[in-house]
N, C-alpha and C. Protein backbone atom coordinates (compact mmCIF):
# COMPACT_ATOMS: atom_id res chain seq x y z
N UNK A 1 -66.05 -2.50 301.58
CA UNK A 1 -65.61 -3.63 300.77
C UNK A 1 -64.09 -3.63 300.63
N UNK A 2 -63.70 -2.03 300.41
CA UNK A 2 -62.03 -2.26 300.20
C UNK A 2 -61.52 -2.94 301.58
N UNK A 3 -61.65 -2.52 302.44
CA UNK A 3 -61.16 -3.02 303.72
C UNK A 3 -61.12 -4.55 304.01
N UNK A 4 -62.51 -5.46 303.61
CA UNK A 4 -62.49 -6.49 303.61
C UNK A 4 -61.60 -7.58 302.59
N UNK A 5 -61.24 -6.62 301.49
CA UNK A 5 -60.25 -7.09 300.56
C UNK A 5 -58.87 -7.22 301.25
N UNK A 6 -58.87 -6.02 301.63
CA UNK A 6 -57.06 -6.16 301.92
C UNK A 6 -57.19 -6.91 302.84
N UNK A 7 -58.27 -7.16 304.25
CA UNK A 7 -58.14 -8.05 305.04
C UNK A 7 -57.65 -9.24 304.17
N UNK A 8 -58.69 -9.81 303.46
CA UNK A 8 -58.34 -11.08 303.18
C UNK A 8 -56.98 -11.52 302.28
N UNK A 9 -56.91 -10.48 301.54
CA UNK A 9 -55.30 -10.88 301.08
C UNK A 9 -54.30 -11.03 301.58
N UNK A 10 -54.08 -10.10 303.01
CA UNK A 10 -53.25 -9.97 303.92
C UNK A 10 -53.13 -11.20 304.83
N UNK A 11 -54.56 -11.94 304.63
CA UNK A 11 -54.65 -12.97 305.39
C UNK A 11 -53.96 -14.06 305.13
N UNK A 12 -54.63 -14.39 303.28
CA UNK A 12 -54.11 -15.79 302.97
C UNK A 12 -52.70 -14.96 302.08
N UNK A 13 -52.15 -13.81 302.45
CA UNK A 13 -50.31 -14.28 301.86
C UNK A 13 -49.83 -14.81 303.31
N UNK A 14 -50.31 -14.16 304.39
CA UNK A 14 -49.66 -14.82 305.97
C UNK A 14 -50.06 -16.48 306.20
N UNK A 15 -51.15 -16.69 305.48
CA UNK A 15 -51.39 -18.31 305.71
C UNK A 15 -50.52 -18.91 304.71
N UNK A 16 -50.33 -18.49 303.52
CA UNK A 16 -48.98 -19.10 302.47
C UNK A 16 -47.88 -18.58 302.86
N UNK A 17 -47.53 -17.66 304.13
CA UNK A 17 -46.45 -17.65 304.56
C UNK A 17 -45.48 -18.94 305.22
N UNK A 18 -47.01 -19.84 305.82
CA UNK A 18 -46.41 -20.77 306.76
C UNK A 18 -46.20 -21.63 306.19
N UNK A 19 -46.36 -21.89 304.68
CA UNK A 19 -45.89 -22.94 304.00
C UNK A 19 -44.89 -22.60 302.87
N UNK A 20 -43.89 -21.38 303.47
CA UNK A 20 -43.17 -20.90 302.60
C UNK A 20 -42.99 -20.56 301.39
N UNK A 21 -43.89 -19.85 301.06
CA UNK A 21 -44.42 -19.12 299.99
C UNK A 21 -45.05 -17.98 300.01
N UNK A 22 -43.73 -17.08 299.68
CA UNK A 22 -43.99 -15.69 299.94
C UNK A 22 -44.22 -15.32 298.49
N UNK A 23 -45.56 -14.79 298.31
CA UNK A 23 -45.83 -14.60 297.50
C UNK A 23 -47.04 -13.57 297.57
N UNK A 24 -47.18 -12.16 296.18
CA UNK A 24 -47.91 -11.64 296.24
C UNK A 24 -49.34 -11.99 295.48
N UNK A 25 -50.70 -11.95 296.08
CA UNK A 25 -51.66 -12.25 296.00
C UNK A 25 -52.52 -11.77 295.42
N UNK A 26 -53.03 -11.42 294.06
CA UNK A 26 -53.74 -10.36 293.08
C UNK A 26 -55.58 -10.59 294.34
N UNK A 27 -55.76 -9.55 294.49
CA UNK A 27 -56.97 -9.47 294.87
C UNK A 27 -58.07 -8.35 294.36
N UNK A 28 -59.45 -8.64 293.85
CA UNK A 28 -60.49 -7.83 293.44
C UNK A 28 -61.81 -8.38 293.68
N UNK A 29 -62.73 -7.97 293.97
CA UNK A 29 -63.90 -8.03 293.74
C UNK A 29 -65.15 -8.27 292.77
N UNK A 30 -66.11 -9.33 292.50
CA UNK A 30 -66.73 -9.04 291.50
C UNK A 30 -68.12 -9.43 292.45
N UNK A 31 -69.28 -8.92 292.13
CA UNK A 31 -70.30 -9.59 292.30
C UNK A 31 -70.99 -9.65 294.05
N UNK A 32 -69.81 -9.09 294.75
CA UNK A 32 -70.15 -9.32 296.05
C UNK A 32 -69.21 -10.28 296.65
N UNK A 33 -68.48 -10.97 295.77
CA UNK A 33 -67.31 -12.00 296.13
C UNK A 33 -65.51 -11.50 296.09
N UNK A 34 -65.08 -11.95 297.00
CA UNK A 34 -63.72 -11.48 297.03
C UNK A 34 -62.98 -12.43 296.07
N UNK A 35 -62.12 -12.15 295.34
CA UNK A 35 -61.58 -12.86 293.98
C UNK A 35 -60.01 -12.70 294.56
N UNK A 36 -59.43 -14.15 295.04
CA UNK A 36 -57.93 -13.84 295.49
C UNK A 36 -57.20 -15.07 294.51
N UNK A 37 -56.51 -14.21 293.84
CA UNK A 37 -55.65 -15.61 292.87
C UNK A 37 -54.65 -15.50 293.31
N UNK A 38 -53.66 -16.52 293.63
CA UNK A 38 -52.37 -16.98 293.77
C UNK A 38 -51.42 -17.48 292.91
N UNK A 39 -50.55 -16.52 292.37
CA UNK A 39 -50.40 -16.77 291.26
C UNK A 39 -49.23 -18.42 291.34
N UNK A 40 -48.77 -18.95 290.15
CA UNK A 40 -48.25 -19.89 290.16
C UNK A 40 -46.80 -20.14 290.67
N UNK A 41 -46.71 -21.46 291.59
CA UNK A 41 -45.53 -21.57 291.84
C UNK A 41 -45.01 -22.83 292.24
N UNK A 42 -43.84 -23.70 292.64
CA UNK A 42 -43.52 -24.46 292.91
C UNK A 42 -44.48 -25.75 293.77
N UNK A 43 -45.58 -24.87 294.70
CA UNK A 43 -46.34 -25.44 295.50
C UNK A 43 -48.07 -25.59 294.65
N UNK A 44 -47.05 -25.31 293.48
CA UNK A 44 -49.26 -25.42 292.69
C UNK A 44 -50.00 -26.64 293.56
N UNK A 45 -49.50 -27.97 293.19
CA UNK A 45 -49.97 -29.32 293.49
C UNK A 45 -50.49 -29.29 294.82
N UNK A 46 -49.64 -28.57 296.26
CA UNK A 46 -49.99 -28.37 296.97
C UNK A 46 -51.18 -27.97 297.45
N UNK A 47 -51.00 -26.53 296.53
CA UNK A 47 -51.84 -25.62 297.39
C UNK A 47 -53.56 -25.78 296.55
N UNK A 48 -53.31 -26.46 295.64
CA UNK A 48 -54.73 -27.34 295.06
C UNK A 48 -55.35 -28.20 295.64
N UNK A 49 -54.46 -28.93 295.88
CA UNK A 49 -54.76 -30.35 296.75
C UNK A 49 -55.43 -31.17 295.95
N UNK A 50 -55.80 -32.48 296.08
CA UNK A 50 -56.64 -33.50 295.05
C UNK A 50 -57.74 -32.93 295.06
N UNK A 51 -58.14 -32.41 293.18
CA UNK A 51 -59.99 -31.92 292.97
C UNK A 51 -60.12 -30.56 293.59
N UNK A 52 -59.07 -29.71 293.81
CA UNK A 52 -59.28 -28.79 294.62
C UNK A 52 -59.02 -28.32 296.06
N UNK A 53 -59.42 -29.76 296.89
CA UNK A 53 -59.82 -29.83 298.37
C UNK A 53 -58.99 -28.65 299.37
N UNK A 54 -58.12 -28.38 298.71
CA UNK A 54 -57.24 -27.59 299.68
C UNK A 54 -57.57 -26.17 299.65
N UNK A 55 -58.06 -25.48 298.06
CA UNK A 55 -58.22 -24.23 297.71
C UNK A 55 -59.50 -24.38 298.39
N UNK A 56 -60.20 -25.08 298.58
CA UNK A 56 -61.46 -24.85 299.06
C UNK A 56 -61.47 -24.38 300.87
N UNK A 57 -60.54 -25.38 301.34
CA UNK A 57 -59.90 -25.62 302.35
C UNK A 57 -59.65 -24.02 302.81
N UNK A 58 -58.78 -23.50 301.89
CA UNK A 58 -58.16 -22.11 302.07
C UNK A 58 -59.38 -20.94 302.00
N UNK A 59 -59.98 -21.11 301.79
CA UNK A 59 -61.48 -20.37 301.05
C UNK A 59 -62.19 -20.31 302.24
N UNK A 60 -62.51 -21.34 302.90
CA UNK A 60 -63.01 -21.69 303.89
C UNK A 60 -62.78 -20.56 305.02
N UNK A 61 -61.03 -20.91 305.21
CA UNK A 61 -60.20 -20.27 306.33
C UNK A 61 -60.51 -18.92 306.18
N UNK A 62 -60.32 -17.96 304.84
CA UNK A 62 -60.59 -16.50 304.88
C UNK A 62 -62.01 -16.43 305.26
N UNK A 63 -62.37 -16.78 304.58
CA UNK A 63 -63.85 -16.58 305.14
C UNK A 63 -64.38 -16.36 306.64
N UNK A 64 -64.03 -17.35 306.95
CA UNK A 64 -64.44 -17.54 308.17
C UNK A 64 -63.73 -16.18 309.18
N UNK A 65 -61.99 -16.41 308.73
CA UNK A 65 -61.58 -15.01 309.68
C UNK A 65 -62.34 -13.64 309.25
N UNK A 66 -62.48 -13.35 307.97
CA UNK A 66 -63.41 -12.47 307.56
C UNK A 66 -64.69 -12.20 308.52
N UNK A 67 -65.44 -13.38 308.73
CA UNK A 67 -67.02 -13.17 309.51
C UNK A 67 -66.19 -12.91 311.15
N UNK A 68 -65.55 -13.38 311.55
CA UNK A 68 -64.75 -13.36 312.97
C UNK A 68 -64.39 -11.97 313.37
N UNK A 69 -64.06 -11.05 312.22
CA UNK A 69 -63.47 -10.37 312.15
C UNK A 69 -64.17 -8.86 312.16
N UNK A 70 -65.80 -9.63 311.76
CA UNK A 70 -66.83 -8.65 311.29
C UNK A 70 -66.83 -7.84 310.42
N UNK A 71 -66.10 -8.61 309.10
CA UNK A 71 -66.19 -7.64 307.68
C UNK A 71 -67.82 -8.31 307.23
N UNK A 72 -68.08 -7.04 306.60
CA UNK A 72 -69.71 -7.32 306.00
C UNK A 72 -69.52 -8.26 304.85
N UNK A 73 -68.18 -7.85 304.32
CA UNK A 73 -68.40 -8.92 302.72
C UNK A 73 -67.47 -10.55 303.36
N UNK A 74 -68.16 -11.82 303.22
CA UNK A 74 -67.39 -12.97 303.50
C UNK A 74 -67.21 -13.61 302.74
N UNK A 75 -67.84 -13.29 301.50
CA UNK A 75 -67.94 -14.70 300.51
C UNK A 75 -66.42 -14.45 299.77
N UNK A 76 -65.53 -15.61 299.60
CA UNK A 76 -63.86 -15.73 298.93
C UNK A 76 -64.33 -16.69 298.35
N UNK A 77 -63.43 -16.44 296.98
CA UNK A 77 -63.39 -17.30 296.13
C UNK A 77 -61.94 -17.29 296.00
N UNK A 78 -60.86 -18.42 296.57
CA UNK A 78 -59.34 -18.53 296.17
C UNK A 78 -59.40 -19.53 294.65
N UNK A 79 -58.48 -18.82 294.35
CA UNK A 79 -58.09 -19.75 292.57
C UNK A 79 -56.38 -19.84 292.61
N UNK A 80 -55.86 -21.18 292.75
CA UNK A 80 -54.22 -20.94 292.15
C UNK A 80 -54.34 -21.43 291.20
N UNK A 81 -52.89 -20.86 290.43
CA UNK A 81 -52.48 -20.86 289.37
C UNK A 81 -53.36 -20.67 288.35
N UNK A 82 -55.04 -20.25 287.72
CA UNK A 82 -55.62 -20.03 287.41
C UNK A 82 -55.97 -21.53 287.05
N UNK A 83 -56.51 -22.48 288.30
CA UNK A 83 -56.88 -23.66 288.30
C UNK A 83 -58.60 -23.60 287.69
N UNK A 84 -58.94 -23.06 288.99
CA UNK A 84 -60.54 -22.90 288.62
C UNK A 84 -61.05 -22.49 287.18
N UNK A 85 -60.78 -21.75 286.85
CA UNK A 85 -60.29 -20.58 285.35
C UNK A 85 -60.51 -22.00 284.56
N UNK A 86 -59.27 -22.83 284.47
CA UNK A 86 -58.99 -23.18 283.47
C UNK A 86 -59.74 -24.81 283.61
N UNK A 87 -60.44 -25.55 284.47
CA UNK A 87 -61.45 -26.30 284.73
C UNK A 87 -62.62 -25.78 284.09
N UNK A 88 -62.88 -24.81 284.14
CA UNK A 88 -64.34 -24.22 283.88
C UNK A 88 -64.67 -23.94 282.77
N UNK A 89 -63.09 -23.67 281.73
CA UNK A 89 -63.29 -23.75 280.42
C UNK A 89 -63.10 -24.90 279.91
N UNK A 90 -62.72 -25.75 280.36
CA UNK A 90 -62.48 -27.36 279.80
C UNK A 90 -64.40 -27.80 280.38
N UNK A 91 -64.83 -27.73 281.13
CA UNK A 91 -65.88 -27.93 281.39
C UNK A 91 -67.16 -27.11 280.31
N UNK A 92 -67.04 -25.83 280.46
CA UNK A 92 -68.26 -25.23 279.37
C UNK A 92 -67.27 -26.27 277.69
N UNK A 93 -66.47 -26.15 277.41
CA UNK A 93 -66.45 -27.28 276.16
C UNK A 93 -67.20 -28.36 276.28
N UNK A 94 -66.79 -29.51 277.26
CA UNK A 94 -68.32 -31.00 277.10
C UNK A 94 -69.12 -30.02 277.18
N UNK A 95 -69.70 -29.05 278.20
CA UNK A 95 -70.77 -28.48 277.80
C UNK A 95 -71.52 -28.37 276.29
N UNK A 96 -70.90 -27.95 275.37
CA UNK A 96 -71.19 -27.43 274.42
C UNK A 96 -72.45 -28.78 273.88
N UNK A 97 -71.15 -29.79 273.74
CA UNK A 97 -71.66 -31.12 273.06
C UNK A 97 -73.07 -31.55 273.97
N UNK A 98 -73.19 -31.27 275.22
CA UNK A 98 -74.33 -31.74 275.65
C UNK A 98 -75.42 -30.69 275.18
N UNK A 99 -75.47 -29.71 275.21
CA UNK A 99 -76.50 -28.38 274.75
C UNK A 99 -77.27 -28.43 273.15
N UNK A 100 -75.61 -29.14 272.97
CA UNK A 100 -75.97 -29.27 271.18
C UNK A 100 -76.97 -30.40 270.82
N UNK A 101 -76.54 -31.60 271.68
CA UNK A 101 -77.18 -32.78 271.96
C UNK A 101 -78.58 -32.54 271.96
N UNK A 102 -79.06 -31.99 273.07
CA UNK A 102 -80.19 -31.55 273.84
C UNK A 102 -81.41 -30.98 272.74
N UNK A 103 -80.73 -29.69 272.02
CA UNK A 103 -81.03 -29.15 270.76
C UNK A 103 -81.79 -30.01 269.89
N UNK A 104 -81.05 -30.46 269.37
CA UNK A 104 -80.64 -31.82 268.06
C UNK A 104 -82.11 -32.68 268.14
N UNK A 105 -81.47 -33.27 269.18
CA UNK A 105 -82.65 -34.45 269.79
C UNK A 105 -84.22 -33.99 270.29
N UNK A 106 -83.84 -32.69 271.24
CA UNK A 106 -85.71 -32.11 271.60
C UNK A 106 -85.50 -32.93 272.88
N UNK A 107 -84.67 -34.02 273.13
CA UNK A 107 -85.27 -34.45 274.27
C UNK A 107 -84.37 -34.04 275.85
N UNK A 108 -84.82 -34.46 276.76
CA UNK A 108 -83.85 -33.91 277.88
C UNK A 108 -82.29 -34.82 278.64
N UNK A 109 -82.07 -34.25 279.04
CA UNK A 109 -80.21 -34.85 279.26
C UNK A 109 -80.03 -34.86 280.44
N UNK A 110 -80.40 -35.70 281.03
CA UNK A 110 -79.39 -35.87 282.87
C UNK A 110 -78.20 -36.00 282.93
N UNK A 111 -77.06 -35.29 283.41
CA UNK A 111 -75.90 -34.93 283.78
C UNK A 111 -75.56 -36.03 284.97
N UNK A 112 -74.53 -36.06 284.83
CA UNK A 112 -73.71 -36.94 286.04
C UNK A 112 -74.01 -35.85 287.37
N UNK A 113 -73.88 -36.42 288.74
CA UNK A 113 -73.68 -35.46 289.48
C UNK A 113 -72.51 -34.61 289.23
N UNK A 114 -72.37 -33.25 289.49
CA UNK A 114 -71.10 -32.50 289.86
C UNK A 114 -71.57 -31.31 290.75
N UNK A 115 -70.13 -30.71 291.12
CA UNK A 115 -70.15 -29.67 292.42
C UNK A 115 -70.94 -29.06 291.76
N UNK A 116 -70.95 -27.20 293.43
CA UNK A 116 -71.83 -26.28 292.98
C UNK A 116 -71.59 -25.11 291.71
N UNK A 117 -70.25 -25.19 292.17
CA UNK A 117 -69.41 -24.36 290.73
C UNK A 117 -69.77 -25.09 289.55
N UNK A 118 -69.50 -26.27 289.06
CA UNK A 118 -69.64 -26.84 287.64
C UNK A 118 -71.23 -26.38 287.65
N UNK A 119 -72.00 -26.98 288.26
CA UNK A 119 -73.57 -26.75 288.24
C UNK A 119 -73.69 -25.63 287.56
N UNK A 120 -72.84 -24.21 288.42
CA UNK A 120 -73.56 -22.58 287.87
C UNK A 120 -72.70 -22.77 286.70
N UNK A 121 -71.74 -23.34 286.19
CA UNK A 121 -70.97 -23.05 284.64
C UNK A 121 -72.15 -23.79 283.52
N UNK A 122 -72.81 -24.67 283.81
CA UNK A 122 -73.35 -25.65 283.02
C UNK A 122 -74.91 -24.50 282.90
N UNK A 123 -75.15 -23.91 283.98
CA UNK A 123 -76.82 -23.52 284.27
C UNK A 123 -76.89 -22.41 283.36
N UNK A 124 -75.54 -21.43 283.51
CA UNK A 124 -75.31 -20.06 283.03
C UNK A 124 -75.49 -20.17 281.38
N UNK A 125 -74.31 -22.00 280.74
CA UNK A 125 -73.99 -22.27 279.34
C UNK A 125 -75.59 -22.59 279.07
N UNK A 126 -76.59 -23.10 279.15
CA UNK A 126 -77.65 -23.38 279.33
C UNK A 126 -78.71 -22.15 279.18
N UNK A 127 -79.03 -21.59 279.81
CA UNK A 127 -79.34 -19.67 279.80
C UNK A 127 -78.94 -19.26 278.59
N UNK A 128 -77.53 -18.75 278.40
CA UNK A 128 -77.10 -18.52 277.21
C UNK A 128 -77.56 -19.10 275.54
N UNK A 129 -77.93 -20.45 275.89
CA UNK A 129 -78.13 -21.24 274.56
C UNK A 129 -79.82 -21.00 274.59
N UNK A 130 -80.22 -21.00 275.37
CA UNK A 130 -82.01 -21.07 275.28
C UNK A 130 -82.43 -22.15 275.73
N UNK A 131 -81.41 -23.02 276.52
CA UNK A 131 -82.56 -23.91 277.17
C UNK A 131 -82.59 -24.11 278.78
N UNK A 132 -83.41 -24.89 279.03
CA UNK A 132 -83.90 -25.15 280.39
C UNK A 132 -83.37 -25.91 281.24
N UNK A 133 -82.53 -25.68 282.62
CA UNK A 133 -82.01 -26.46 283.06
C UNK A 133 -82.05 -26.37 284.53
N UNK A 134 -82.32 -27.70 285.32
CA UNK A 134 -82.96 -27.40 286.60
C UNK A 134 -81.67 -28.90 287.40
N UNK A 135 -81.73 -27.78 288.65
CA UNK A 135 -80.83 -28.76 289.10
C UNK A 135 -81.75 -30.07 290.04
N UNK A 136 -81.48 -31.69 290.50
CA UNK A 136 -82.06 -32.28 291.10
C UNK A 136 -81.08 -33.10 292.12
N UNK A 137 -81.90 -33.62 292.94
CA UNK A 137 -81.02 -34.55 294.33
C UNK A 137 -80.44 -33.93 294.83
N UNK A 138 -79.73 -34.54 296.20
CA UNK A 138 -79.25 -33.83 297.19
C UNK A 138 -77.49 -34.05 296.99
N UNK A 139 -76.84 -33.18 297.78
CA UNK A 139 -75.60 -33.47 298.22
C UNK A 139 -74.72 -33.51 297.37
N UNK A 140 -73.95 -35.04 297.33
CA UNK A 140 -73.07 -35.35 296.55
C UNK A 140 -73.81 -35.77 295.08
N UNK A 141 -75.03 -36.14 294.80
CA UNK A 141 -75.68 -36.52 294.22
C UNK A 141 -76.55 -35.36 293.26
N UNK A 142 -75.87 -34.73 293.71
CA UNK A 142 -76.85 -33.05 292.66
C UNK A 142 -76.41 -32.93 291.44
N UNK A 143 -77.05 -33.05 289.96
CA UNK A 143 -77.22 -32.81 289.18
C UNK A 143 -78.12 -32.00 288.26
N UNK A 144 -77.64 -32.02 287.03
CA UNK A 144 -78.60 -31.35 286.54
C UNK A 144 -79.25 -31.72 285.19
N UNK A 145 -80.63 -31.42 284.91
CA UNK A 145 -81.19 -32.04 283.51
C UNK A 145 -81.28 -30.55 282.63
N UNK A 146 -80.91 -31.13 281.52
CA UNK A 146 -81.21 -30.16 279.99
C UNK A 146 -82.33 -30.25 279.68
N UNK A 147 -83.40 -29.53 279.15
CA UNK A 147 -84.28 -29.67 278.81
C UNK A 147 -84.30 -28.41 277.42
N UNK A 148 -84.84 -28.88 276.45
CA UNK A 148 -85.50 -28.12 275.53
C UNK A 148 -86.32 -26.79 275.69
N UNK A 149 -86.14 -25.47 275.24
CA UNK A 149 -86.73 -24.68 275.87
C UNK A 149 -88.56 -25.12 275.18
N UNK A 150 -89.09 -24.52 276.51
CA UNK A 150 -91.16 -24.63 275.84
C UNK A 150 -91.44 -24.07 275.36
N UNK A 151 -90.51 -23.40 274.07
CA UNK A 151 -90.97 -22.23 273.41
C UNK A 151 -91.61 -22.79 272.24
């Protein structure tokens, strides 16, 4: 696992090399996933891209040299500026109000679609509170319903 770490850090500071940004790259492990944050800098906007698209973009790239490369661990998770981080806590907040909702009422709550990340923040806040929550539809269209636990 250590090996596949430093691969990948080594990787994406040489891929933020080419967009001039030399910068050092905090890297650790949790879970089976490589955790590479970038810390903040002039190119935040950049290296986010609109909704993400770019960190994902970048995520993608280690990865992939990772499996190319034949490290056993592939799964990266890139975060700048502690973007993801700080989405996910603005997100478990509406959370709250929908859980509480859910509670309150007894009855169940269909969610707008959102990605796979919001999904596991919402499924996990959900778990935690005691109730039931199952994801539905495909694709771009995946959501998820609250339900009251059947207890």
């Amino acid at each position: 696992m250590e090996e596949s770490i430093l691969f990948a850090k080594k990787y994406l500071e040489d891929t933020l090399s080419f967009f001039g940004l030399n910068t050092d790259v905090r890297a650790t492990s949790e879970d089976d996933v490589i955790e590479l944050e970038v810390p903040s800098s002039h190119l935040n906007g950049f290296l986010i891209g609109q909704h993400g698209e770019t960190m994902r973009a970048l995520q993608f790239l280690v990865s992939n040299a990772l499996k190319n490369q034949g490290y056993q661990y592939c799964r990266v998770n890139v975060d700048v500026a502690e973007y993801k981080k700080q989405r996910a806590d603005r997100l478990a907040d509406r959370a709250q109000a929908w859980l509480h909702s859910v509670k309150d009422s007894g009855e169940p709550l269909e969610l707008k679609p959102m990605s796979a990340v919001d999904r596991r923040v919402v499924h996990k806040l959900a778990q935690d509170h005691g109730l039931i929550s199952e994801s539905i539809g495909d694709g771009r269209d995946r959501r998820i319903i609250l339900k009251p636990s059947e207890a």
